[in-house]
PDB file of N, CA and C in Angstrom:
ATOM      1  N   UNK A   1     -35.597 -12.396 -12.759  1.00  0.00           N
ATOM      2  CA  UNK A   1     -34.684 -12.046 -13.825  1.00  0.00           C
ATOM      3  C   UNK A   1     -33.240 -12.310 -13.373  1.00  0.00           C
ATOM      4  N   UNK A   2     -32.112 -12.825 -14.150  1.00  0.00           N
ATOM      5  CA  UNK A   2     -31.139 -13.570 -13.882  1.00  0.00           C
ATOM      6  C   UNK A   2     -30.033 -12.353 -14.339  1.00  0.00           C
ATOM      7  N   UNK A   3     -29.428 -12.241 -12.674  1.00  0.00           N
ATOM      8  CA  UNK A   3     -28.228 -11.102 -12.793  1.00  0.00           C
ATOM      9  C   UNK A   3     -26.724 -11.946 -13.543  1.00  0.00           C
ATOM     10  N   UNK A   4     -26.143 -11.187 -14.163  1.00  0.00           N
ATOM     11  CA  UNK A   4     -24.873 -11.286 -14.611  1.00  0.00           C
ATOM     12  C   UNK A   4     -23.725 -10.043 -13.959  1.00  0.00           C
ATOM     13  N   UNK A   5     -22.502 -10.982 -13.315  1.00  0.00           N
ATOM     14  CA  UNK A   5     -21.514  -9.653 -13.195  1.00  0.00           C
ATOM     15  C   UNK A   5     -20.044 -10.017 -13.754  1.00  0.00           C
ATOM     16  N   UNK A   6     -19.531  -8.950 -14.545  1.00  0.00           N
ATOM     17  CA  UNK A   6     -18.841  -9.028 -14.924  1.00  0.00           C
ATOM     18  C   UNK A   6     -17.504  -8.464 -14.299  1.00  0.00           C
ATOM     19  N   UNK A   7     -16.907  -9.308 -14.043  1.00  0.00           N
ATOM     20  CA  UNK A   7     -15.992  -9.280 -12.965  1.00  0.00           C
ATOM     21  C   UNK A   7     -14.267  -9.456 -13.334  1.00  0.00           C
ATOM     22  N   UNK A   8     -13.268  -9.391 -12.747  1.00  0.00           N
ATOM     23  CA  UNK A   8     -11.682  -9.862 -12.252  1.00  0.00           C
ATOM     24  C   UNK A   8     -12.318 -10.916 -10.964  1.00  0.00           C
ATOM     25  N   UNK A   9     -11.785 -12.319 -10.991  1.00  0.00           N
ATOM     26  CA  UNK A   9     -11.989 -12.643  -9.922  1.00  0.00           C
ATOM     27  C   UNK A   9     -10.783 -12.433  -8.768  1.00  0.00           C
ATOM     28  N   UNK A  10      -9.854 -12.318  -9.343  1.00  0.00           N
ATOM     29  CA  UNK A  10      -8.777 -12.088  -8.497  1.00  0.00           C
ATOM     30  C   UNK A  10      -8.783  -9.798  -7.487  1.00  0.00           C
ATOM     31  N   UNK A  11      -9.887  -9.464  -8.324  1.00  0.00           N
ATOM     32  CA  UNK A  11      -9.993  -8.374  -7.680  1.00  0.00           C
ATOM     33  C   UNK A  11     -11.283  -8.807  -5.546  1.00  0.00           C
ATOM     34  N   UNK A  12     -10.833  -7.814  -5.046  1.00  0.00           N
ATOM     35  CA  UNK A  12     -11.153  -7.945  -3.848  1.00  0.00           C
ATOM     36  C   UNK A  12     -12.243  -7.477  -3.815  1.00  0.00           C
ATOM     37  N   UNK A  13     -13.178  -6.467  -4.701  1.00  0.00           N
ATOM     38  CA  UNK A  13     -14.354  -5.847  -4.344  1.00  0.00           C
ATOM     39  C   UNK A  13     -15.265  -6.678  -5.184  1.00  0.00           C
ATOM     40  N   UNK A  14     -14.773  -7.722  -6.402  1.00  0.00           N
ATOM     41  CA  UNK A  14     -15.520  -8.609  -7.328  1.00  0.00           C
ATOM     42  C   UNK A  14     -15.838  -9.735  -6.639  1.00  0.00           C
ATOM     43  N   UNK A  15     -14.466 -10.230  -5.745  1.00  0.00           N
ATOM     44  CA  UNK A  15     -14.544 -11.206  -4.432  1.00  0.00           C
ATOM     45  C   UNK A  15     -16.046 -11.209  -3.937  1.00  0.00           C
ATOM     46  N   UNK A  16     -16.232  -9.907  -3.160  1.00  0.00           N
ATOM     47  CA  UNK A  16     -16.901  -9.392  -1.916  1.00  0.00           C
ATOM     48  C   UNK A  16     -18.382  -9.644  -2.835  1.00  0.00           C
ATOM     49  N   UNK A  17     -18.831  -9.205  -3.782  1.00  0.00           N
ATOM     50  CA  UNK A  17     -19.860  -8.874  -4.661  1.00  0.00           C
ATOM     51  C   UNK A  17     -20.186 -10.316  -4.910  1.00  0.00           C
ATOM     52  N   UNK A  18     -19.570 -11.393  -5.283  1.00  0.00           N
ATOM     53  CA  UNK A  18     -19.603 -12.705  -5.682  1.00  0.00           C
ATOM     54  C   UNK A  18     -20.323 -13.317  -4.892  1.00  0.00           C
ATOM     55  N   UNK A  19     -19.689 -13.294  -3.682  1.00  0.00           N
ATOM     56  CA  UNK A  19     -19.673 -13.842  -2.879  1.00  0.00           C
ATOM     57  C   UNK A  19     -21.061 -13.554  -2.038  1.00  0.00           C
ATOM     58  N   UNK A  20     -21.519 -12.066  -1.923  1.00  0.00           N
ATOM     59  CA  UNK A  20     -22.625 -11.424  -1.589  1.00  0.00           C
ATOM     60  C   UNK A  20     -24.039 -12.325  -2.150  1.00  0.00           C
ATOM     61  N   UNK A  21     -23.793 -12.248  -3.494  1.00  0.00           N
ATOM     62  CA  UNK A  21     -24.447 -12.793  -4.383  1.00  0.00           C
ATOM     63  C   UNK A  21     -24.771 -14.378  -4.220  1.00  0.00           C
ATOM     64  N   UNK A  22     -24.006 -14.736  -3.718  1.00  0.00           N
ATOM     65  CA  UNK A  22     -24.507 -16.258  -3.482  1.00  0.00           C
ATOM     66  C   UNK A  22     -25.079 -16.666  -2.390  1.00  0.00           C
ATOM     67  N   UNK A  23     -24.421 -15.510  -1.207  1.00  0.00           N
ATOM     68  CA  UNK A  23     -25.297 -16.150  -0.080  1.00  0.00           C
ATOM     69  C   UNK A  23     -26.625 -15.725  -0.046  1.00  0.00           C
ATOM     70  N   UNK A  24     -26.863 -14.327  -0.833  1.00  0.00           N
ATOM     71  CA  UNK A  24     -28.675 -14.056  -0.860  1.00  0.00           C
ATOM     72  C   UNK A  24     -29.421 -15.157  -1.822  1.00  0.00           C
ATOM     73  N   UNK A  25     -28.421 -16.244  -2.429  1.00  0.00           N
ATOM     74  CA  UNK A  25     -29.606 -17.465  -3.181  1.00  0.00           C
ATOM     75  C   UNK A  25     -29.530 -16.624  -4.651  1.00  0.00           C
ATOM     76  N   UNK A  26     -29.445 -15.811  -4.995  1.00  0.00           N
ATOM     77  CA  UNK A  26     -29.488 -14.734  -6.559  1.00  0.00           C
ATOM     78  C   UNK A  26     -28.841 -16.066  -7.192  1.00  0.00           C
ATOM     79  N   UNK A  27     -29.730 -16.015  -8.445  1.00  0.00           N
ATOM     80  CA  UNK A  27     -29.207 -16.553  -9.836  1.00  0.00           C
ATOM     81  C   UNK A  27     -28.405 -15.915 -10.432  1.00  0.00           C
ATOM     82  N   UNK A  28     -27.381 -16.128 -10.793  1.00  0.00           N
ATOM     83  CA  UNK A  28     -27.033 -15.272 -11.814  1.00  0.00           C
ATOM     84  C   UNK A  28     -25.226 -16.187 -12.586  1.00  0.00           C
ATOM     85  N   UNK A  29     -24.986 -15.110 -13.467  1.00  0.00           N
ATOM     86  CA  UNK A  29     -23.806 -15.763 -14.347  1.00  0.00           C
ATOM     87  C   UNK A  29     -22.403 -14.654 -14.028  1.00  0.00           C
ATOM     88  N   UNK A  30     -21.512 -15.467 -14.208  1.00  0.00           N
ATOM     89  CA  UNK A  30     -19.966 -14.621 -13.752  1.00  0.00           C
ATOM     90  C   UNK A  30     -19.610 -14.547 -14.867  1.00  0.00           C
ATOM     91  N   UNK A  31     -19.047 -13.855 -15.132  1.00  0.00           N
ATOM     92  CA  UNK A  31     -18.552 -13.615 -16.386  1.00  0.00           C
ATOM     93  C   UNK A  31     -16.710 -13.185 -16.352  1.00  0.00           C
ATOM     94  N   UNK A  32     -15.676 -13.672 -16.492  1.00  0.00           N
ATOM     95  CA  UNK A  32     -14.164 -13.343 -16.178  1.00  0.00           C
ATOM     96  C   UNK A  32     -13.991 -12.024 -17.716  1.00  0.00           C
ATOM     97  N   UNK A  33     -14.202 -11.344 -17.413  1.00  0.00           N
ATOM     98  CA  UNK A  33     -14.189 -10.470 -18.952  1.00  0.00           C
ATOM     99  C   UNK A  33     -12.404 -10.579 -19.017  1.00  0.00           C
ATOM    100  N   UNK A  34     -11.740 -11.387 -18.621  1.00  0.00           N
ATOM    101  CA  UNK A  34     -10.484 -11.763 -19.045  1.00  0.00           C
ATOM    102  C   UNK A  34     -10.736 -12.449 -20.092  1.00  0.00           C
ATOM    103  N   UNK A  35     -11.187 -13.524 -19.836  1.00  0.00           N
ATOM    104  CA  UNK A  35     -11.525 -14.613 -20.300  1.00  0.00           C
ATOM    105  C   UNK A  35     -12.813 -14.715 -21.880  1.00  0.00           C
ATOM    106  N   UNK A  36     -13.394 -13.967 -21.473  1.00  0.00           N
ATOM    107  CA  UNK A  36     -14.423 -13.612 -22.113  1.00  0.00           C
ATOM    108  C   UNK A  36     -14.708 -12.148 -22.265  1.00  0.00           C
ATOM    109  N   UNK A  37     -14.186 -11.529 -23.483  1.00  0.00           N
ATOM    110  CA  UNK A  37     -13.754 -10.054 -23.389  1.00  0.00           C
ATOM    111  C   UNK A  37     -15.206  -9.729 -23.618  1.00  0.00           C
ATOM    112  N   UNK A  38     -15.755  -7.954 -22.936  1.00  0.00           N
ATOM    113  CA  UNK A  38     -16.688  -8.223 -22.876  1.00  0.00           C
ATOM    114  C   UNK A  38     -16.751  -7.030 -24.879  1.00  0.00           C
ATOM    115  N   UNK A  39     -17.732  -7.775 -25.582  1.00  0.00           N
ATOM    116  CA  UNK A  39     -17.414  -7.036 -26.957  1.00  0.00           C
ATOM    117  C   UNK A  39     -17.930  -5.506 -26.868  1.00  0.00           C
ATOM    118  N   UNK A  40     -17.378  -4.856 -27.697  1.00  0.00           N
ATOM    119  CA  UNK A  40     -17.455  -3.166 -27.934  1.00  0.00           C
ATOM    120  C   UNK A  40     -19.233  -2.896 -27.671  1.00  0.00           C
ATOM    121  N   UNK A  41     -19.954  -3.330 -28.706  1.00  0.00           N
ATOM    122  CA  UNK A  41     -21.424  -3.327 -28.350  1.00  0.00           C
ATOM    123  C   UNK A  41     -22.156  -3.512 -26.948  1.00  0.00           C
ATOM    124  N   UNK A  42     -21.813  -4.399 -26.579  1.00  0.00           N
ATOM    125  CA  UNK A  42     -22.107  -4.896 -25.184  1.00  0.00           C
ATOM    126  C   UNK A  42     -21.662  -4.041 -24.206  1.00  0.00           C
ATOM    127  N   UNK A  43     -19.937  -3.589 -24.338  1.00  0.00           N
ATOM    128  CA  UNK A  43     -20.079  -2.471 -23.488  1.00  0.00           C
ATOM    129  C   UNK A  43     -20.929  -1.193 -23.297  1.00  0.00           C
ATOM    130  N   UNK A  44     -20.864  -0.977 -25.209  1.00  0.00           N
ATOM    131  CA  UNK A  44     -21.707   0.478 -24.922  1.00  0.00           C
ATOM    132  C   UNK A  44     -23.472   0.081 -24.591  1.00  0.00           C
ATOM    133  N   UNK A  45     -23.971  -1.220 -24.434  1.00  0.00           N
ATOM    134  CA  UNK A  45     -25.005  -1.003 -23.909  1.00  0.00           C
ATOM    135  C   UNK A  45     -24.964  -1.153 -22.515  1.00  0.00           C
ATOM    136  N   UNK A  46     -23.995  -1.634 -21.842  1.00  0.00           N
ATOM    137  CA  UNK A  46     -23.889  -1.339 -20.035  1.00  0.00           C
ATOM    138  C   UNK A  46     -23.600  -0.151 -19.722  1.00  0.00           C
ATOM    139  N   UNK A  47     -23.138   0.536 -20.333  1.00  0.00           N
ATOM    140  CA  UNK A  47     -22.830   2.131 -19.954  1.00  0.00           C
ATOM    141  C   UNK A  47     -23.886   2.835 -20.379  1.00  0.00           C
ATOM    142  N   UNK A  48     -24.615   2.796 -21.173  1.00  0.00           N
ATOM    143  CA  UNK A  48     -25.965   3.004 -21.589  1.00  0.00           C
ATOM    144  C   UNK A  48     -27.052   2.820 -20.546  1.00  0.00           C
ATOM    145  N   UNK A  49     -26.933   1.813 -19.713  1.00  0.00           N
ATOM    146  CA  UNK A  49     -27.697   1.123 -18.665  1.00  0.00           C
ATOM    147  C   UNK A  49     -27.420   1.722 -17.262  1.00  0.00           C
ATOM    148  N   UNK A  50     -26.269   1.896 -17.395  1.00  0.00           N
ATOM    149  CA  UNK A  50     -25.112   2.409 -16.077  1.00  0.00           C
ATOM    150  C   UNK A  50     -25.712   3.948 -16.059  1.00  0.00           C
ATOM    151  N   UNK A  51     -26.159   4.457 -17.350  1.00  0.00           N
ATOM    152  CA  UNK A  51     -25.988   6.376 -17.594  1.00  0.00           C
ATOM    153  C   UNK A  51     -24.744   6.404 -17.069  1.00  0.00           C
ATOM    154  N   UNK A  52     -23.595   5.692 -17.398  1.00  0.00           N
ATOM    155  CA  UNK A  52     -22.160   6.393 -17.293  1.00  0.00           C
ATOM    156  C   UNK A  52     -21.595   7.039 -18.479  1.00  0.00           C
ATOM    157  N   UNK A  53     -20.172   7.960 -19.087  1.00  0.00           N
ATOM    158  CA  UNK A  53     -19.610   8.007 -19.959  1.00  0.00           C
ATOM    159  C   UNK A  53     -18.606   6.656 -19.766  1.00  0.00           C
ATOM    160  N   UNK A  54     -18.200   6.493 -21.113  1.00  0.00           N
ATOM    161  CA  UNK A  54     -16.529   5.620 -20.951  1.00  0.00           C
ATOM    162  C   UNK A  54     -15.771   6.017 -20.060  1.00  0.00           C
ATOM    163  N   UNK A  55     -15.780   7.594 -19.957  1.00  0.00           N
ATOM    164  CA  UNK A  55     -14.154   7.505 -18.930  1.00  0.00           C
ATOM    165  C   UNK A  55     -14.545   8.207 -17.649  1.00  0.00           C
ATOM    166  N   UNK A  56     -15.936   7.625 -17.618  1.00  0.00           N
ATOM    167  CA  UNK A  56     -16.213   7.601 -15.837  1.00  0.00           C
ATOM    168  C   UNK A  56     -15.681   6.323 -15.556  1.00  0.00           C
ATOM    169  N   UNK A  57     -15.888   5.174 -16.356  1.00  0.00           N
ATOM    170  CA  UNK A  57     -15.741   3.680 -16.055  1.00  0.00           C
ATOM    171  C   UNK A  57     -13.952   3.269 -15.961  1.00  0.00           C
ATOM    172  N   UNK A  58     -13.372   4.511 -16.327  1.00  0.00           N
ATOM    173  CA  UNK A  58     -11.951   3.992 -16.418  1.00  0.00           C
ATOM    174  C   UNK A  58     -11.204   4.179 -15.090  1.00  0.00           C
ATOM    175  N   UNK A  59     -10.308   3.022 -15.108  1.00  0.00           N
ATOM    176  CA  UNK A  59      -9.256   3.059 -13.672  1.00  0.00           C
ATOM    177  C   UNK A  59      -8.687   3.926 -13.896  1.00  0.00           C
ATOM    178  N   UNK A  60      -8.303   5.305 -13.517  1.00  0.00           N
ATOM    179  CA  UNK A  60      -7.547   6.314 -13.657  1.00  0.00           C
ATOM    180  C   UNK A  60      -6.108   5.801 -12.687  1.00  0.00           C
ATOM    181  N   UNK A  61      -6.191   5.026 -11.678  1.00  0.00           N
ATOM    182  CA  UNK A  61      -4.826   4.317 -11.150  1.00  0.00           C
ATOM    183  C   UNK A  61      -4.067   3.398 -11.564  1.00  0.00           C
ATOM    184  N   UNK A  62      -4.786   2.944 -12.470  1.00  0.00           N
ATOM    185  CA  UNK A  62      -4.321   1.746 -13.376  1.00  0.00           C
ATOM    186  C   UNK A  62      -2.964   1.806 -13.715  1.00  0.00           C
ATOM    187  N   UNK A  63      -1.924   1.298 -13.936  1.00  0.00           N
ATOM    188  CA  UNK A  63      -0.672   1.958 -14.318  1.00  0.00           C
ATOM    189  C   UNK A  63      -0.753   1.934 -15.816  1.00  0.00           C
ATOM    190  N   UNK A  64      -1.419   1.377 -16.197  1.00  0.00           N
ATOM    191  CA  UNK A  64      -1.897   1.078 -17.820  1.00  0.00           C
ATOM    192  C   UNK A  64      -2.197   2.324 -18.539  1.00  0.00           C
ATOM    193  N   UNK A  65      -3.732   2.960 -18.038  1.00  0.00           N
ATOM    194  CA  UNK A  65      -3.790   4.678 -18.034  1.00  0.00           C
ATOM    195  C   UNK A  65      -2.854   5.550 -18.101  1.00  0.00           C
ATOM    196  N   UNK A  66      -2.211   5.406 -17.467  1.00  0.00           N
ATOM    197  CA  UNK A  66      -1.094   6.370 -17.486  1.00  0.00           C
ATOM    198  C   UNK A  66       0.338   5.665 -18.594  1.00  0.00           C
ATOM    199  N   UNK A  67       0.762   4.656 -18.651  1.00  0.00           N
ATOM    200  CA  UNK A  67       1.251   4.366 -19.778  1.00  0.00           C
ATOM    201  C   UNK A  67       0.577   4.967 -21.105  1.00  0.00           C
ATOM    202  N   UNK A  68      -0.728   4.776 -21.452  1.00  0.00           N
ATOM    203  CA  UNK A  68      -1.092   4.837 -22.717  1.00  0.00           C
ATOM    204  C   UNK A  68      -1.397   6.400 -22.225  1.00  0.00           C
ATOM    205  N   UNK A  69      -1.277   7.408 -21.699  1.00  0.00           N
ATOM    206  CA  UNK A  69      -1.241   9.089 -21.552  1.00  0.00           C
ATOM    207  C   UNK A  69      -2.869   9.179 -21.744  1.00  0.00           C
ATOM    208  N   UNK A  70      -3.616   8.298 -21.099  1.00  0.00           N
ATOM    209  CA  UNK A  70      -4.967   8.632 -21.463  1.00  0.00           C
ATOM    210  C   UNK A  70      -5.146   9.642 -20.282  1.00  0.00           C
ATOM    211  N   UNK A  71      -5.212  10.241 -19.170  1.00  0.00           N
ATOM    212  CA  UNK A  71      -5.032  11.272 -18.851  1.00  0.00           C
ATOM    213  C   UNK A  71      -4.911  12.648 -19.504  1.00  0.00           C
ATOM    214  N   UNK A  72      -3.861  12.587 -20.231  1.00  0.00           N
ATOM    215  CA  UNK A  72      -3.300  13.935 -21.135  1.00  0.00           C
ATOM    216  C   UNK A  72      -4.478  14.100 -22.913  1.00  0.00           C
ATOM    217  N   UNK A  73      -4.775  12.787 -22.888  1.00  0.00           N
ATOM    218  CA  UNK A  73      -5.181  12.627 -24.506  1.00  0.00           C
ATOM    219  C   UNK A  73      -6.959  12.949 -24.368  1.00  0.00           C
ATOM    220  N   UNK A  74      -7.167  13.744 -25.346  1.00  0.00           N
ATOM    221  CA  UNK A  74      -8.748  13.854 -25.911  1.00  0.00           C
ATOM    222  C   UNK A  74      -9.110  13.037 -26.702  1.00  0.00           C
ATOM    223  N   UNK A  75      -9.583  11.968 -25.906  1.00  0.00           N
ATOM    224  CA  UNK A  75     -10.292  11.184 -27.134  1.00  0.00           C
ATOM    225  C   UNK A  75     -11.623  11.241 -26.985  1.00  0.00           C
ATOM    226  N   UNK A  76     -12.514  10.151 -28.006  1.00  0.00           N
ATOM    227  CA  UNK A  76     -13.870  10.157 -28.540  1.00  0.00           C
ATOM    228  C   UNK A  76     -14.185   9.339 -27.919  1.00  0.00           C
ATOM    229  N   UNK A  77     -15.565   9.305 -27.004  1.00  0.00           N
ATOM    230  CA  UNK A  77     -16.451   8.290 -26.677  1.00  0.00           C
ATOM    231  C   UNK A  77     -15.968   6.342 -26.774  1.00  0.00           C
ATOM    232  N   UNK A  78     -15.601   6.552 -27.951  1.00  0.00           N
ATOM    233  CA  UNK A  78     -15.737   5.424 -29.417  1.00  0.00           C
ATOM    234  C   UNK A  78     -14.140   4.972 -28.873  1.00  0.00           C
ATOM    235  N   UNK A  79     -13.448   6.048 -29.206  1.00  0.00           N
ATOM    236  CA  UNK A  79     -11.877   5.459 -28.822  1.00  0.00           C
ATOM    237  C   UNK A  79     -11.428   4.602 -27.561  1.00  0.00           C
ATOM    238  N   UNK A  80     -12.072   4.928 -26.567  1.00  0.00           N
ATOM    239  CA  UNK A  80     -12.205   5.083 -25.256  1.00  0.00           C
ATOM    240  C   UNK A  80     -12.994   3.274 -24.694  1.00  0.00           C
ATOM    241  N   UNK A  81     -13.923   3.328 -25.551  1.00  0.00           N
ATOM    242  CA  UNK A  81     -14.467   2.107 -25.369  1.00  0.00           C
ATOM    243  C   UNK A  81     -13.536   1.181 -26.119  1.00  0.00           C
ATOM    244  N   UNK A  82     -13.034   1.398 -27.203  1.00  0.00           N
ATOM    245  CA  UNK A  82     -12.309   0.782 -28.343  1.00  0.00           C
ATOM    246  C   UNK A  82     -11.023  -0.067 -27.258  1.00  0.00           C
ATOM    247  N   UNK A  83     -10.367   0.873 -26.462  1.00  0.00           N
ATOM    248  CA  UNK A  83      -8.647   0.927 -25.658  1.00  0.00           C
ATOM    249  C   UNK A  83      -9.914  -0.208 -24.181  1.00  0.00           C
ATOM    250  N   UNK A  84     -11.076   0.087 -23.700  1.00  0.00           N
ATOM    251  CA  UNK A  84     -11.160  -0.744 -22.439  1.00  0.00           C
ATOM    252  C   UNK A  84     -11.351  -1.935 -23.270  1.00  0.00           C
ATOM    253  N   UNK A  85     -11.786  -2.222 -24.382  1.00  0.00           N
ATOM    254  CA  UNK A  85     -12.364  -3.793 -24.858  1.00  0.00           C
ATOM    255  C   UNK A  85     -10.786  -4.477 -25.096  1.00  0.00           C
ATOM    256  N   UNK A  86      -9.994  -3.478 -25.814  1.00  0.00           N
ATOM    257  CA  UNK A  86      -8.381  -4.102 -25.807  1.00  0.00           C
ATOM    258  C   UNK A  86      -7.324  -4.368 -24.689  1.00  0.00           C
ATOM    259  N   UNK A  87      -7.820  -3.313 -23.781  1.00  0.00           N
ATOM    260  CA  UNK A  87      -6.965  -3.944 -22.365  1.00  0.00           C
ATOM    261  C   UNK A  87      -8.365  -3.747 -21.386  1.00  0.00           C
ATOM    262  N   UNK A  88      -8.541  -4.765 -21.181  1.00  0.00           N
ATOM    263  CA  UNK A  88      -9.894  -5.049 -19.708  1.00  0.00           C
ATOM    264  C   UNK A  88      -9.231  -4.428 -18.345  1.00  0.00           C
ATOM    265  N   UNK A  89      -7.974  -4.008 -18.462  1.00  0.00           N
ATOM    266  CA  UNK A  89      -7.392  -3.307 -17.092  1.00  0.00           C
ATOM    267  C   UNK A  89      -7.821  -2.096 -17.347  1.00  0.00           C
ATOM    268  N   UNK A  90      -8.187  -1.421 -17.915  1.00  0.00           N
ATOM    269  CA  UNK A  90      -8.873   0.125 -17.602  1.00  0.00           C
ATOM    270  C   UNK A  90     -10.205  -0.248 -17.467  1.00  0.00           C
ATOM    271  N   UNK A  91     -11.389  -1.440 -17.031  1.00  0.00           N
ATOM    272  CA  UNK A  91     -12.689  -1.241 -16.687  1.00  0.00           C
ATOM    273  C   UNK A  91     -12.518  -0.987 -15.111  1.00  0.00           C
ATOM    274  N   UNK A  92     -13.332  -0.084 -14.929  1.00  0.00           N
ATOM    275  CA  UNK A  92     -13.381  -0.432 -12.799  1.00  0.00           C
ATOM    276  C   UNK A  92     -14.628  -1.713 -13.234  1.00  0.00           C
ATOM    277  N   UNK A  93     -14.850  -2.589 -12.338  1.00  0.00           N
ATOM    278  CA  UNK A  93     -15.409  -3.590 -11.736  1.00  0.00           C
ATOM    279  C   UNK A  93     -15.908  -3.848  -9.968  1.00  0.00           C
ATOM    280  N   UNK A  94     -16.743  -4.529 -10.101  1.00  0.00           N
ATOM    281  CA  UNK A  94     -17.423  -5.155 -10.992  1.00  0.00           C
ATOM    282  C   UNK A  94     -18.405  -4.574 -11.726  1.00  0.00           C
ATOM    283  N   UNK A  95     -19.027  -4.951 -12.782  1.00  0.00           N
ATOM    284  CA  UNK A  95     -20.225  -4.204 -13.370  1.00  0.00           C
ATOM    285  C   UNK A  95     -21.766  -5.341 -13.026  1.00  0.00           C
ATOM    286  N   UNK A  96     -22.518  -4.950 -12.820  1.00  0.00           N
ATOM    287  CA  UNK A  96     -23.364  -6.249 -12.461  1.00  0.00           C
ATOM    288  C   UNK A  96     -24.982  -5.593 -12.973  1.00  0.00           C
ATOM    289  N   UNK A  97     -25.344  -6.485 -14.114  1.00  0.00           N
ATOM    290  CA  UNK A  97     -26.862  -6.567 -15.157  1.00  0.00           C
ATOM    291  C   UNK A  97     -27.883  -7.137 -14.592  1.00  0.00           C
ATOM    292  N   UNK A  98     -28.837  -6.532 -14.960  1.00  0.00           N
ATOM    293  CA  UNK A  98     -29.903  -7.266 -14.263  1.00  0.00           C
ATOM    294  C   UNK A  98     -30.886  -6.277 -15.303  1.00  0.00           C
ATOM    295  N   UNK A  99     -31.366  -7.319 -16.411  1.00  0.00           N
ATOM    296  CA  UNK A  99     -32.665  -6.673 -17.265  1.00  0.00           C
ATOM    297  C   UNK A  99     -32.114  -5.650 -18.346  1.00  0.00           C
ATOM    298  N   UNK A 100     -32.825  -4.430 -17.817  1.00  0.00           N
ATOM    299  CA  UNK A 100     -32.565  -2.941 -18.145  1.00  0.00           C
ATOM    300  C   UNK A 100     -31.711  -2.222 -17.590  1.00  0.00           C
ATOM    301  N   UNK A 101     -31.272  -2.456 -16.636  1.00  0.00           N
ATOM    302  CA  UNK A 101     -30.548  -2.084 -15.748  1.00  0.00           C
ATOM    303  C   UNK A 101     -29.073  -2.279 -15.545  1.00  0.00           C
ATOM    304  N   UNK A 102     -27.852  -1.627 -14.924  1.00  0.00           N
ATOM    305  CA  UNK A 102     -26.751  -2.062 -14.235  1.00  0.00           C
ATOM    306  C   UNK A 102     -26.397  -1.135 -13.839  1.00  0.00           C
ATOM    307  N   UNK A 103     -25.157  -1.781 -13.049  1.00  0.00           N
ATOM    308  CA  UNK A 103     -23.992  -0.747 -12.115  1.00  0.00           C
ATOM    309  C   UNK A 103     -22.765  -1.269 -11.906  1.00  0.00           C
ATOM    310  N   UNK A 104     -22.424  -0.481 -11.349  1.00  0.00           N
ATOM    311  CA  UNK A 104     -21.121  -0.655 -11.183  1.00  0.00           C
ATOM    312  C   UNK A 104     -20.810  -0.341  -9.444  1.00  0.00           C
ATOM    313  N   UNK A 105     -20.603  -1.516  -9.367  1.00  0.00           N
ATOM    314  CA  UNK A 105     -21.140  -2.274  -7.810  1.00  0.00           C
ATOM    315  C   UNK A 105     -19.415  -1.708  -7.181  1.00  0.00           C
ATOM    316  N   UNK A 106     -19.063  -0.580  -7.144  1.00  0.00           N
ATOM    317  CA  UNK A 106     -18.308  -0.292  -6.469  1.00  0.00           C
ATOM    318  C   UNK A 106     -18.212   1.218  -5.632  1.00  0.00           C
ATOM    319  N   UNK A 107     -18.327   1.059  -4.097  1.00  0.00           N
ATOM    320  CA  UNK A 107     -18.071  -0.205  -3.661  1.00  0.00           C
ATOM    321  C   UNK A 107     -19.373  -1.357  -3.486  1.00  0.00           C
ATOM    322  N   UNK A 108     -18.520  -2.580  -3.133  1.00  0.00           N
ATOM    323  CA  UNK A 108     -19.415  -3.721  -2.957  1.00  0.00           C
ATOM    324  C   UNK A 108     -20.825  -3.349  -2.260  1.00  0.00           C
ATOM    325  N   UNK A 109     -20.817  -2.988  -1.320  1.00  0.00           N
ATOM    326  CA  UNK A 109     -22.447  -2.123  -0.741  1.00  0.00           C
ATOM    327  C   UNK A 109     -23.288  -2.271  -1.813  1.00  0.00           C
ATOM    328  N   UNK A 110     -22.498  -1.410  -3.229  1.00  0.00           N
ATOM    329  CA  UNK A 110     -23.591  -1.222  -4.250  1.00  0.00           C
ATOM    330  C   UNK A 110     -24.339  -1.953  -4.295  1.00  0.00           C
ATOM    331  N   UNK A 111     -23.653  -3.200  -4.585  1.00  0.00           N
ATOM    332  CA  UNK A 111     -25.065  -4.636  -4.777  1.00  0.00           C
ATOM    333  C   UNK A 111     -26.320  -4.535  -4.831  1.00  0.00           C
ATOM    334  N   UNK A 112     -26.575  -3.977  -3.411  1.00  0.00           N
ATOM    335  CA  UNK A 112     -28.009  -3.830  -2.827  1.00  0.00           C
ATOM    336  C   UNK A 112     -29.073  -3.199  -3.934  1.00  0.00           C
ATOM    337  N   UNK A 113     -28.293  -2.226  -4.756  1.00  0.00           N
ATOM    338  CA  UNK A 113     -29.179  -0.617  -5.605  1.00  0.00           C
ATOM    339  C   UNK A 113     -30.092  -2.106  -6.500  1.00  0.00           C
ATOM    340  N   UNK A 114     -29.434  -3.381  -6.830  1.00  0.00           N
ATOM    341  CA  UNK A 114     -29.957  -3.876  -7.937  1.00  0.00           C
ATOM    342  C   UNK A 114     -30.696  -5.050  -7.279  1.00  0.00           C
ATOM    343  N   UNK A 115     -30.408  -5.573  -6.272  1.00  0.00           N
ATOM    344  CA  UNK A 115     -31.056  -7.040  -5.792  1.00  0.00           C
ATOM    345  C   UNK A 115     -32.278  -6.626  -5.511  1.00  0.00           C
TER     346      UNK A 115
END
């Protein structure tokens, strides 16, 4: 079954994970969710997969977070996913699929839970 991770390539732990990934021979697809935003649905079925909430998945260091007062603000599930699909700087990364399954391969170690 053919892993997908959805990644920043310019991040250092998406680097490490990439890179992991190729030298064990793994198939799989990169995905720049810059580039290719990843859509609202799709997220909520990786977090679904993950058993995470939305704002386990959020960069709370982000300087972005804290611009938009998501810290201070109660929002909904829904909202939350709504603000990561519009700015991809509040996902932590990488997230990496495989089937039924994913995670959130941080840190890079993670890898292993899915190969």
């Amino acid at each position: 079954m053919k892993l997908t991770i959805y990644q920043k390539p310019t991040c250092s732990t998406c680097r490490e994970v990439y890179k992991t990934l190729k030298e064990s021979g793994v198939d799989f697809d990169a995905v720049n969710y810059y580039l290719e935003p990843i859509p609202k649905e799709k997220l909520k079925e990786l977090l679904k997969k993950m058993k995470m909430k939305p704002r386990e998945l959020l960069r709370t260091k982000e300087p972005l977070y804290k611009e938009l007062g998501l810290d201070e603000k109660k929002l909904s599930d829904d909202d939350i996913i709504d603000l990561m699909v519009k700015h991809p700087d509040l996902l932590q990364r990488p997230i990496v699929e495989k089937g039924n399954k994913a995670i959130l391969a941080r840190p890079a170690e993670k890898i292993k839970d899915i190969l």
